[in-house]
PDB file of N, CA and C in Angstrom:
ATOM      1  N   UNK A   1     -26.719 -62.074   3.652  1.00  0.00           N
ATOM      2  CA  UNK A   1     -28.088 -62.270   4.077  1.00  0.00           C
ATOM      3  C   UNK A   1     -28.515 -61.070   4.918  1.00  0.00           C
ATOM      4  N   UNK A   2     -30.134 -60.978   5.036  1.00  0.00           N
ATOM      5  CA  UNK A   2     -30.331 -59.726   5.596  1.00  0.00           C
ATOM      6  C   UNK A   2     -29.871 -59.811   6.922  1.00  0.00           C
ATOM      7  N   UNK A   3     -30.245 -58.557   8.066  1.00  0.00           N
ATOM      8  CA  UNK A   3     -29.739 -58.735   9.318  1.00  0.00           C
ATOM      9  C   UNK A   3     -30.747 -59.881  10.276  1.00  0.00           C
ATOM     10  N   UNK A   4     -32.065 -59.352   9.747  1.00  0.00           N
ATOM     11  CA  UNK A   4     -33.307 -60.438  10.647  1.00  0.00           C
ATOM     12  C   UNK A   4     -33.088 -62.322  10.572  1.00  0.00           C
ATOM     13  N   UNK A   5     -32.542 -62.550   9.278  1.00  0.00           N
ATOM     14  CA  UNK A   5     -31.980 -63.757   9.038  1.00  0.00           C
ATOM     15  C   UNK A   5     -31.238 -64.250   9.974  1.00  0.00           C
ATOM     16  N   UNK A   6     -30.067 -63.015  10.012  1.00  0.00           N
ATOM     17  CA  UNK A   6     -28.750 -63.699  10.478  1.00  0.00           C
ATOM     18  C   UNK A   6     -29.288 -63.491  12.176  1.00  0.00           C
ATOM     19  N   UNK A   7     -30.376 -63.472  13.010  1.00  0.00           N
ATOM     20  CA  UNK A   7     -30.650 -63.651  14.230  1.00  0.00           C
ATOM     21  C   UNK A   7     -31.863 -64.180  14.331  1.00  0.00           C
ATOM     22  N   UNK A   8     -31.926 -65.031  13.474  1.00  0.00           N
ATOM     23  CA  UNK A   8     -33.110 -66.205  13.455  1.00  0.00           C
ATOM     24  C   UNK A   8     -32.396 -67.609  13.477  1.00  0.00           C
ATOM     25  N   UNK A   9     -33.638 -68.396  14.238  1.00  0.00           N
ATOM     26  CA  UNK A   9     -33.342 -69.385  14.087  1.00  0.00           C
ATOM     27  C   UNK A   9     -33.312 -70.098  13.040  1.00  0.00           C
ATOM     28  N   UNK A  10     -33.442 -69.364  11.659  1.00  0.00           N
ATOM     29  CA  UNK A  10     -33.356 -70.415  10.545  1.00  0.00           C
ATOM     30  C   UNK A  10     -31.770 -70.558  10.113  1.00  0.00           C
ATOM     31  N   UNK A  11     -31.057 -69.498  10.898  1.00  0.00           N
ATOM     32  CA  UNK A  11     -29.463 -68.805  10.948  1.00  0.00           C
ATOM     33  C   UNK A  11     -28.795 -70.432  11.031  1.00  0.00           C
ATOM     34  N   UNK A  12     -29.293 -70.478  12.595  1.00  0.00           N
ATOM     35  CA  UNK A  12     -28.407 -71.741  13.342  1.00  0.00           C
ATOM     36  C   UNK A  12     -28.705 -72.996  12.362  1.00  0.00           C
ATOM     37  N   UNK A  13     -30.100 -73.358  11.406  1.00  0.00           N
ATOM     38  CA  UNK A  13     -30.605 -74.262  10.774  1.00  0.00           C
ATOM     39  C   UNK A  13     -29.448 -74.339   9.487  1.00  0.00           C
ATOM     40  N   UNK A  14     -29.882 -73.062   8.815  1.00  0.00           N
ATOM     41  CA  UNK A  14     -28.501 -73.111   7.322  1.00  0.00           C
ATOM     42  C   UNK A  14     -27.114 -73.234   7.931  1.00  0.00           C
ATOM     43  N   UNK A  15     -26.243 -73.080   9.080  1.00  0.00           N
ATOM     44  CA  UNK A  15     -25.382 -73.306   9.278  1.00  0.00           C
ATOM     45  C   UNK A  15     -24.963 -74.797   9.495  1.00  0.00           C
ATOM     46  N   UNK A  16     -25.852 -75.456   9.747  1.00  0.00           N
ATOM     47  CA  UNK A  16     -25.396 -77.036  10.238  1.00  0.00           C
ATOM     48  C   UNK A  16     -25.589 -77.489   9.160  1.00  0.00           C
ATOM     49  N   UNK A  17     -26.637 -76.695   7.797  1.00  0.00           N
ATOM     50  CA  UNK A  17     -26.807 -77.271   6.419  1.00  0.00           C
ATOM     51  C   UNK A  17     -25.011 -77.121   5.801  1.00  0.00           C
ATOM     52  N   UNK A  18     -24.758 -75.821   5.750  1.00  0.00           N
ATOM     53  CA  UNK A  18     -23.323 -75.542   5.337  1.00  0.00           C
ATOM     54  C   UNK A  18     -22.519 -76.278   5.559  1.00  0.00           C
ATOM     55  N   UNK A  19     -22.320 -76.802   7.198  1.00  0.00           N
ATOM     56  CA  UNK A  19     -21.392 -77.813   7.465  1.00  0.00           C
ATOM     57  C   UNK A  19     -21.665 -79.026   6.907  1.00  0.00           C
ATOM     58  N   UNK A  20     -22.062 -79.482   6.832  1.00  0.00           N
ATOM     59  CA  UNK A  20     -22.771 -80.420   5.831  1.00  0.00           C
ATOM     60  C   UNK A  20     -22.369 -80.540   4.849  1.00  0.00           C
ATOM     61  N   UNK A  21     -22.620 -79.426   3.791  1.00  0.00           N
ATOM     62  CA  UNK A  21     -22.243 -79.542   2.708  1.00  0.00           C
ATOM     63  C   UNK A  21     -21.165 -79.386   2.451  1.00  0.00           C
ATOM     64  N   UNK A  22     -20.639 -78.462   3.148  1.00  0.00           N
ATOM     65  CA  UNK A  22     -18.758 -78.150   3.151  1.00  0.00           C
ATOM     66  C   UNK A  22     -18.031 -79.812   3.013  1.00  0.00           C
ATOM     67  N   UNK A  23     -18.547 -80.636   4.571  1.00  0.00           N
ATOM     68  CA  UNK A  23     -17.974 -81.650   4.771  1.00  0.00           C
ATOM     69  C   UNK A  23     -17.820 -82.710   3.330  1.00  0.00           C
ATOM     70  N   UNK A  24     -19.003 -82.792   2.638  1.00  0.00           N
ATOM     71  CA  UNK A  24     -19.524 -83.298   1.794  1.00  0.00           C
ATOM     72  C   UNK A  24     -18.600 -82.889   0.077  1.00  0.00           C
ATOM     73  N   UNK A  25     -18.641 -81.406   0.433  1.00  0.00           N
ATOM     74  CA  UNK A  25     -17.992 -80.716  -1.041  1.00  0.00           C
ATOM     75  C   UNK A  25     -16.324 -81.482  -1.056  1.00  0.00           C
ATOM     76  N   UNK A  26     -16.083 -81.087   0.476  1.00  0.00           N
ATOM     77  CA  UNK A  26     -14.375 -81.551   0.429  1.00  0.00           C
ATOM     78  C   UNK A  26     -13.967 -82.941   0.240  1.00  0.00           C
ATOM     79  N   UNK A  27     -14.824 -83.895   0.500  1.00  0.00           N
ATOM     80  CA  UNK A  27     -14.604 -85.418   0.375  1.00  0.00           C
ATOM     81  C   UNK A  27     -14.764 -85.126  -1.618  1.00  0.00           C
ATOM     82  N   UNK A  28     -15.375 -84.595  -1.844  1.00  0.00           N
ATOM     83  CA  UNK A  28     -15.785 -84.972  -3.343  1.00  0.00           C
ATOM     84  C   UNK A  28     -14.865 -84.056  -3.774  1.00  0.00           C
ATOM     85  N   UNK A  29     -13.757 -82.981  -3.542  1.00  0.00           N
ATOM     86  CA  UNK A  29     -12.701 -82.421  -4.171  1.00  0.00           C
ATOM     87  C   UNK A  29     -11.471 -83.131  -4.046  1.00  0.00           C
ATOM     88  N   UNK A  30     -11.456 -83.805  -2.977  1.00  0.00           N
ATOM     89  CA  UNK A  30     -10.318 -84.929  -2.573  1.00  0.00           C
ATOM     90  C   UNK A  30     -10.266 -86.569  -3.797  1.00  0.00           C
ATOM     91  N   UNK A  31     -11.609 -86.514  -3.924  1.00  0.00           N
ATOM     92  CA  UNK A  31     -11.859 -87.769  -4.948  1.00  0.00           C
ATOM     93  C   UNK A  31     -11.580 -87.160  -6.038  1.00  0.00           C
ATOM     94  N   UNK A  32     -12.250 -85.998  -5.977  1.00  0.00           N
ATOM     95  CA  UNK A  32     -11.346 -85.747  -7.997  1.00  0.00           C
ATOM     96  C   UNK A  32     -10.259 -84.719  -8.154  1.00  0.00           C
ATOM     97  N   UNK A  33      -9.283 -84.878  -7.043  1.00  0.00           N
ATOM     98  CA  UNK A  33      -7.816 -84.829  -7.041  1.00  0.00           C
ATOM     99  C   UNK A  33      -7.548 -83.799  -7.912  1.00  0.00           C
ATOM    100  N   UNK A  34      -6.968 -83.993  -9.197  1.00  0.00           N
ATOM    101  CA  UNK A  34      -7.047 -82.803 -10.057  1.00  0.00           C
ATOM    102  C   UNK A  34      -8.003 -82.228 -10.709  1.00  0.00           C
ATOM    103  N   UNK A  35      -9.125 -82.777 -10.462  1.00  0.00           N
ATOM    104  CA  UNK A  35     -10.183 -81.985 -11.001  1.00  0.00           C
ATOM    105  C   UNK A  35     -10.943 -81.089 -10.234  1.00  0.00           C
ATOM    106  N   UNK A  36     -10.682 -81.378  -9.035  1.00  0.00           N
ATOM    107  CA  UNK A  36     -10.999 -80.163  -7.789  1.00  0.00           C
ATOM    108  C   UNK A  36     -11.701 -79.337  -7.962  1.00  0.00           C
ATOM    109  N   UNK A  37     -11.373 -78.420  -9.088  1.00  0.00           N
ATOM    110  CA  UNK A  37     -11.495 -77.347  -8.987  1.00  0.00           C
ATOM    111  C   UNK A  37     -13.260 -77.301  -9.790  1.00  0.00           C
ATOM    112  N   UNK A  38     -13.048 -78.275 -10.719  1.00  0.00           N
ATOM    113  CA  UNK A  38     -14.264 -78.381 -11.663  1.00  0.00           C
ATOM    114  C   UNK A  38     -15.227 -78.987 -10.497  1.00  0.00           C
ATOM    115  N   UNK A  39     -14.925 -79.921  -9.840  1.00  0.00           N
ATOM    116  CA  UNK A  39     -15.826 -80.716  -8.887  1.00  0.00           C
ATOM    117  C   UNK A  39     -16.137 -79.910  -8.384  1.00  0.00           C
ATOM    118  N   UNK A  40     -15.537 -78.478  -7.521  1.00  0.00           N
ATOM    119  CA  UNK A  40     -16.443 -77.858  -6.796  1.00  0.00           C
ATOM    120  C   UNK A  40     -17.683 -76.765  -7.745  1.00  0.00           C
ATOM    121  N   UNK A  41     -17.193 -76.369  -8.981  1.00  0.00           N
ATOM    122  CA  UNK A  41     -17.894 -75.579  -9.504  1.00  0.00           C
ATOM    123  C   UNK A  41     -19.306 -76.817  -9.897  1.00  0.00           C
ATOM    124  N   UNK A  42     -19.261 -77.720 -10.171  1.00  0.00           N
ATOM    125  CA  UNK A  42     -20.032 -79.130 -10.687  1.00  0.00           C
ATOM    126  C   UNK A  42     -20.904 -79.030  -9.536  1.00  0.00           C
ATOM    127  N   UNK A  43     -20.595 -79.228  -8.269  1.00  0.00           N
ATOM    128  CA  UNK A  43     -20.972 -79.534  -7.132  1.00  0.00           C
ATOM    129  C   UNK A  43     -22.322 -77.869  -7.343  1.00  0.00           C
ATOM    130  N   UNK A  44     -21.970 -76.831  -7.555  1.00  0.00           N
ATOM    131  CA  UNK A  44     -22.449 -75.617  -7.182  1.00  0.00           C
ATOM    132  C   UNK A  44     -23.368 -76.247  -8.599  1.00  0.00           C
ATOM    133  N   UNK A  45     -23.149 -76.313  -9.560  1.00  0.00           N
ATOM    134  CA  UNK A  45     -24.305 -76.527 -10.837  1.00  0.00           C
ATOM    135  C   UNK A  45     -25.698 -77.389 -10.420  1.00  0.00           C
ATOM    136  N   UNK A  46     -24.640 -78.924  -9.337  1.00  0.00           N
ATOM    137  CA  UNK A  46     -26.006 -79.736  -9.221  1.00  0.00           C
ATOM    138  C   UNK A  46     -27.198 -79.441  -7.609  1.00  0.00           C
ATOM    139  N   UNK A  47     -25.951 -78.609  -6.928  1.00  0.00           N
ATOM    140  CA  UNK A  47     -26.887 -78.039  -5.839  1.00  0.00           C
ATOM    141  C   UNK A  47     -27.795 -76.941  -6.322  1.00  0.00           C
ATOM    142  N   UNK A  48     -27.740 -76.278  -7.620  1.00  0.00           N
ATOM    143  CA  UNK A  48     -28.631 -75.906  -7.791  1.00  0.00           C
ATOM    144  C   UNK A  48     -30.027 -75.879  -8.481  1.00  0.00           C
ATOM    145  N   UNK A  49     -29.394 -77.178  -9.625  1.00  0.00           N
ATOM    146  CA  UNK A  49     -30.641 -77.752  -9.770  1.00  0.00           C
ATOM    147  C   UNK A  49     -31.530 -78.341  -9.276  1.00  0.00           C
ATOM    148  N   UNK A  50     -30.627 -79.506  -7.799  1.00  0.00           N
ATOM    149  CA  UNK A  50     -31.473 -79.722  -7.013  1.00  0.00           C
ATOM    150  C   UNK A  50     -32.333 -78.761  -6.605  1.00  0.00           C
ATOM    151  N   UNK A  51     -31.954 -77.863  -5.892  1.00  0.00           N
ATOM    152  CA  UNK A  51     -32.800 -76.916  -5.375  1.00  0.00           C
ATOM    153  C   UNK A  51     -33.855 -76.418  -5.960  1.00  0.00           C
ATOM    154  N   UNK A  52     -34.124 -76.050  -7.372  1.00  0.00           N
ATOM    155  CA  UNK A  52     -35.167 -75.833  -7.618  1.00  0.00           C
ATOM    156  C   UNK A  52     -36.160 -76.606  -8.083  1.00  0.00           C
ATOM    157  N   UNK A  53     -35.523 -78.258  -7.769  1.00  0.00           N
ATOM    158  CA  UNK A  53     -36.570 -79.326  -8.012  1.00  0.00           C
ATOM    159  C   UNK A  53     -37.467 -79.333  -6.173  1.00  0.00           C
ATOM    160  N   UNK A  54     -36.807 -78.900  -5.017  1.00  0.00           N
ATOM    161  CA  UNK A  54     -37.159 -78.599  -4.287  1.00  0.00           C
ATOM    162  C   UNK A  54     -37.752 -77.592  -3.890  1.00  0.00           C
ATOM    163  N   UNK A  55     -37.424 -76.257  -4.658  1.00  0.00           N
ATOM    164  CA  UNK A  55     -38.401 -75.103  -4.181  1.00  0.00           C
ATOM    165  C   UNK A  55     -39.350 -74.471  -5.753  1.00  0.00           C
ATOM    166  N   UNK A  56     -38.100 -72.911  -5.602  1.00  0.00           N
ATOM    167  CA  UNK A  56     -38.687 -72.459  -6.953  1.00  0.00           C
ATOM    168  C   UNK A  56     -37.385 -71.864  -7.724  1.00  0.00           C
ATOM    169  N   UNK A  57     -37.836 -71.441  -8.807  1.00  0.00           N
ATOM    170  CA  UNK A  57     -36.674 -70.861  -9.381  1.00  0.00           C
ATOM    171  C   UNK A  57     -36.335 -69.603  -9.003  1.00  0.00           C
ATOM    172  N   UNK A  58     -37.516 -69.081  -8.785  1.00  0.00           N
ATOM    173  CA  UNK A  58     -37.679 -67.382  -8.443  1.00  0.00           C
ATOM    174  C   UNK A  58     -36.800 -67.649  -6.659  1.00  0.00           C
ATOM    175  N   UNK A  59     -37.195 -68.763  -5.927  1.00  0.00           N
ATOM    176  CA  UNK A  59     -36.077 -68.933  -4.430  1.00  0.00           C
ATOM    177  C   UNK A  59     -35.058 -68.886  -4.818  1.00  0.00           C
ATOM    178  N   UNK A  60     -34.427 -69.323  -5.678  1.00  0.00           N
ATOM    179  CA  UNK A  60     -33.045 -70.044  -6.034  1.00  0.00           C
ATOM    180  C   UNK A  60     -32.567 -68.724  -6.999  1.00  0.00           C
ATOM    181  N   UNK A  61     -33.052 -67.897  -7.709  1.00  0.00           N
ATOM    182  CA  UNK A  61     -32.927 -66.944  -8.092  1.00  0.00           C
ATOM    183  C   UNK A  61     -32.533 -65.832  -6.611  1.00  0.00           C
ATOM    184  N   UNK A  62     -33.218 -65.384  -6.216  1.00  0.00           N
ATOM    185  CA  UNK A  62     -32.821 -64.574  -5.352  1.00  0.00           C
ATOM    186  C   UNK A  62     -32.295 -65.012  -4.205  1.00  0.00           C
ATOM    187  N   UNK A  63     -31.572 -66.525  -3.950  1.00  0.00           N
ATOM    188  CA  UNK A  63     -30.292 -67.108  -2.927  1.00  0.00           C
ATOM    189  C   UNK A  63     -29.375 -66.470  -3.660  1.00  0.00           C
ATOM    190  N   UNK A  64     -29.129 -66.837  -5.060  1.00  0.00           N
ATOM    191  CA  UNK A  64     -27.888 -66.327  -5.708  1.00  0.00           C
ATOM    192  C   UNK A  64     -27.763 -65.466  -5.967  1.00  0.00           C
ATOM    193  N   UNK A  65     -28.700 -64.365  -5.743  1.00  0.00           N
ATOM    194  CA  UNK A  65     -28.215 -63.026  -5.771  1.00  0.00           C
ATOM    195  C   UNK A  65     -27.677 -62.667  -4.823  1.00  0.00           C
ATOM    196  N   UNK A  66     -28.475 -63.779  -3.646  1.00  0.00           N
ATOM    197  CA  UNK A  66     -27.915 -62.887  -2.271  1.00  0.00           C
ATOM    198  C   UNK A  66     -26.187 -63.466  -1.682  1.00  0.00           C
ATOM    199  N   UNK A  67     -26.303 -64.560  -2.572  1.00  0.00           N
ATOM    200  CA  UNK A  67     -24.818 -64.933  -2.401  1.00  0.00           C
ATOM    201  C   UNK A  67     -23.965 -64.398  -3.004  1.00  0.00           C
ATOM    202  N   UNK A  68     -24.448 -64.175  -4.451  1.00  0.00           N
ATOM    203  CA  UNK A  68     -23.431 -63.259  -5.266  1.00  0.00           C
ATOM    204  C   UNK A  68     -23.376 -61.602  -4.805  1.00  0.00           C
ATOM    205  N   UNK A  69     -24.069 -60.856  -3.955  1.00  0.00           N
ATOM    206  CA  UNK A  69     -23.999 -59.778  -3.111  1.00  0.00           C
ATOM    207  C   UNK A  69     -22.774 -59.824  -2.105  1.00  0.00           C
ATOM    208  N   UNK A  70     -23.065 -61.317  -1.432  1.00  0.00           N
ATOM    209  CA  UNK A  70     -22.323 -61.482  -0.470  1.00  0.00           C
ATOM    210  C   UNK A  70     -20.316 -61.795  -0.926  1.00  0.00           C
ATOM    211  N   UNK A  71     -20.497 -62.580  -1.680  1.00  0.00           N
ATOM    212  CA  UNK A  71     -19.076 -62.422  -2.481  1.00  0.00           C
ATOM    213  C   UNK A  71     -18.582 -61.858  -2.879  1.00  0.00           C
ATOM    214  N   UNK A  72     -19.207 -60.064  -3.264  1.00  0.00           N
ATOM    215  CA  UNK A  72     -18.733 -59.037  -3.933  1.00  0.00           C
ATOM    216  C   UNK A  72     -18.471 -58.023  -2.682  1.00  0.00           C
ATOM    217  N   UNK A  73     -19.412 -57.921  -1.570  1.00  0.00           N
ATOM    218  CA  UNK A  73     -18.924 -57.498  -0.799  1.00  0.00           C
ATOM    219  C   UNK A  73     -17.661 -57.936  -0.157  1.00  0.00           C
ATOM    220  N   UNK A  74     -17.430 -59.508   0.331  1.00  0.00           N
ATOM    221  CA  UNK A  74     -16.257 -60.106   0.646  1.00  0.00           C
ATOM    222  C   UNK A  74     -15.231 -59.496   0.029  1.00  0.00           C
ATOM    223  N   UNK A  75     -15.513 -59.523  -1.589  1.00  0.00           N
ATOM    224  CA  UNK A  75     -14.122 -58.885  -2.289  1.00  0.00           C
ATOM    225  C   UNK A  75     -13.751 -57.890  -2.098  1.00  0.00           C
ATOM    226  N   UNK A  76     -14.554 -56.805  -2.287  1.00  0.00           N
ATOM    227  CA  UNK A  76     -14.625 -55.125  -1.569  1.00  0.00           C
ATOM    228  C   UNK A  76     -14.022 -55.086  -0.384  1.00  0.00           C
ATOM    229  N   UNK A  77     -14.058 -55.810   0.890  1.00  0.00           N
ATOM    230  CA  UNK A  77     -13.267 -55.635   2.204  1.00  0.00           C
ATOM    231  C   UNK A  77     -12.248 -56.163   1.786  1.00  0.00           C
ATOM    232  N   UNK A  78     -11.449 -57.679   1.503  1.00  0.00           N
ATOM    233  CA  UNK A  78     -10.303 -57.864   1.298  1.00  0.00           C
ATOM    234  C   UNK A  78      -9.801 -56.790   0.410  1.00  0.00           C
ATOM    235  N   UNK A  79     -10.105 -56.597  -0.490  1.00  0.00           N
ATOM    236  CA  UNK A  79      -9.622 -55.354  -1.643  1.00  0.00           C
ATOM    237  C   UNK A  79      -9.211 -54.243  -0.545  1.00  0.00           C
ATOM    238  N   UNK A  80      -9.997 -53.646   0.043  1.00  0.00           N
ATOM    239  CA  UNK A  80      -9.699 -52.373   1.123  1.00  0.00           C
ATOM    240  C   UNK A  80      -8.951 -53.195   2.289  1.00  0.00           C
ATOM    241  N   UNK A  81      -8.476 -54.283   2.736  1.00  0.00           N
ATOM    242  CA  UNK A  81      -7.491 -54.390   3.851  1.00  0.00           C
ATOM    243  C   UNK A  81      -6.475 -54.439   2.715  1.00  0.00           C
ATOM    244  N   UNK A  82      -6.275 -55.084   1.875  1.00  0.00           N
ATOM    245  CA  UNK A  82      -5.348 -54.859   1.390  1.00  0.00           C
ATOM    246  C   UNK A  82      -4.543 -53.457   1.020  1.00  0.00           C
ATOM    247  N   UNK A  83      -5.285 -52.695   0.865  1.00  0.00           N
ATOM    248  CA  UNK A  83      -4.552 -51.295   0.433  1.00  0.00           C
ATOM    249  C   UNK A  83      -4.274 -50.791   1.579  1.00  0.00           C
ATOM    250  N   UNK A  84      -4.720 -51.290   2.787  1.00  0.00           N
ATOM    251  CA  UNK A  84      -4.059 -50.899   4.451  1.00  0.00           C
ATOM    252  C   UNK A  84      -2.521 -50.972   4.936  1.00  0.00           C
ATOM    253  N   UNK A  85      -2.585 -52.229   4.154  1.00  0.00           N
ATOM    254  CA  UNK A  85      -0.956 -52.757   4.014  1.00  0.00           C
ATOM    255  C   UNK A  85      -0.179 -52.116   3.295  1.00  0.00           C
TER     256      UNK A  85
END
């Protein structure tokens, strides 16, 4: 997310959403035991349809870019600590 985001108060707002949903994702990976893995990707399919029954597509379009930014960067630093080692 940009930097103005991450020192807004909408910061502290999506974080208590996250916990939330985290809490929420893990009860529903625990119920489908071996399916875990599908439940969480399932879980990511119907949070996002919800979402654009709630906003727009063009919002929900550019969250997931900005998440999929954010995951590629994640990979890029672990990738480079790793070659530290």
């Amino acid at each position: 997310m940009n930097d103005s985001f991450q020192d807004s108060p909408a910061e502290a707002l999506f974080e208590k959403a996250l916990e939330i949903a985290e809490k929420h994702l893990e009860q529903a990976m625990k119920e489908g035991g071996s399916l875990s893995a599908y439940v969480a990707v399932a879980m990511i399919e119907a949070a996002v349809n919800q979402a654009v029954e709630e906003t727009s597509h063009d919002d929900i379009v550019d969250m997931l870019r900005d998440l999929a930014a954010q995951i590629e960067a994640d990979a890029e630093a672990g990738d480079e600590a790793g070659d530290e080692d």
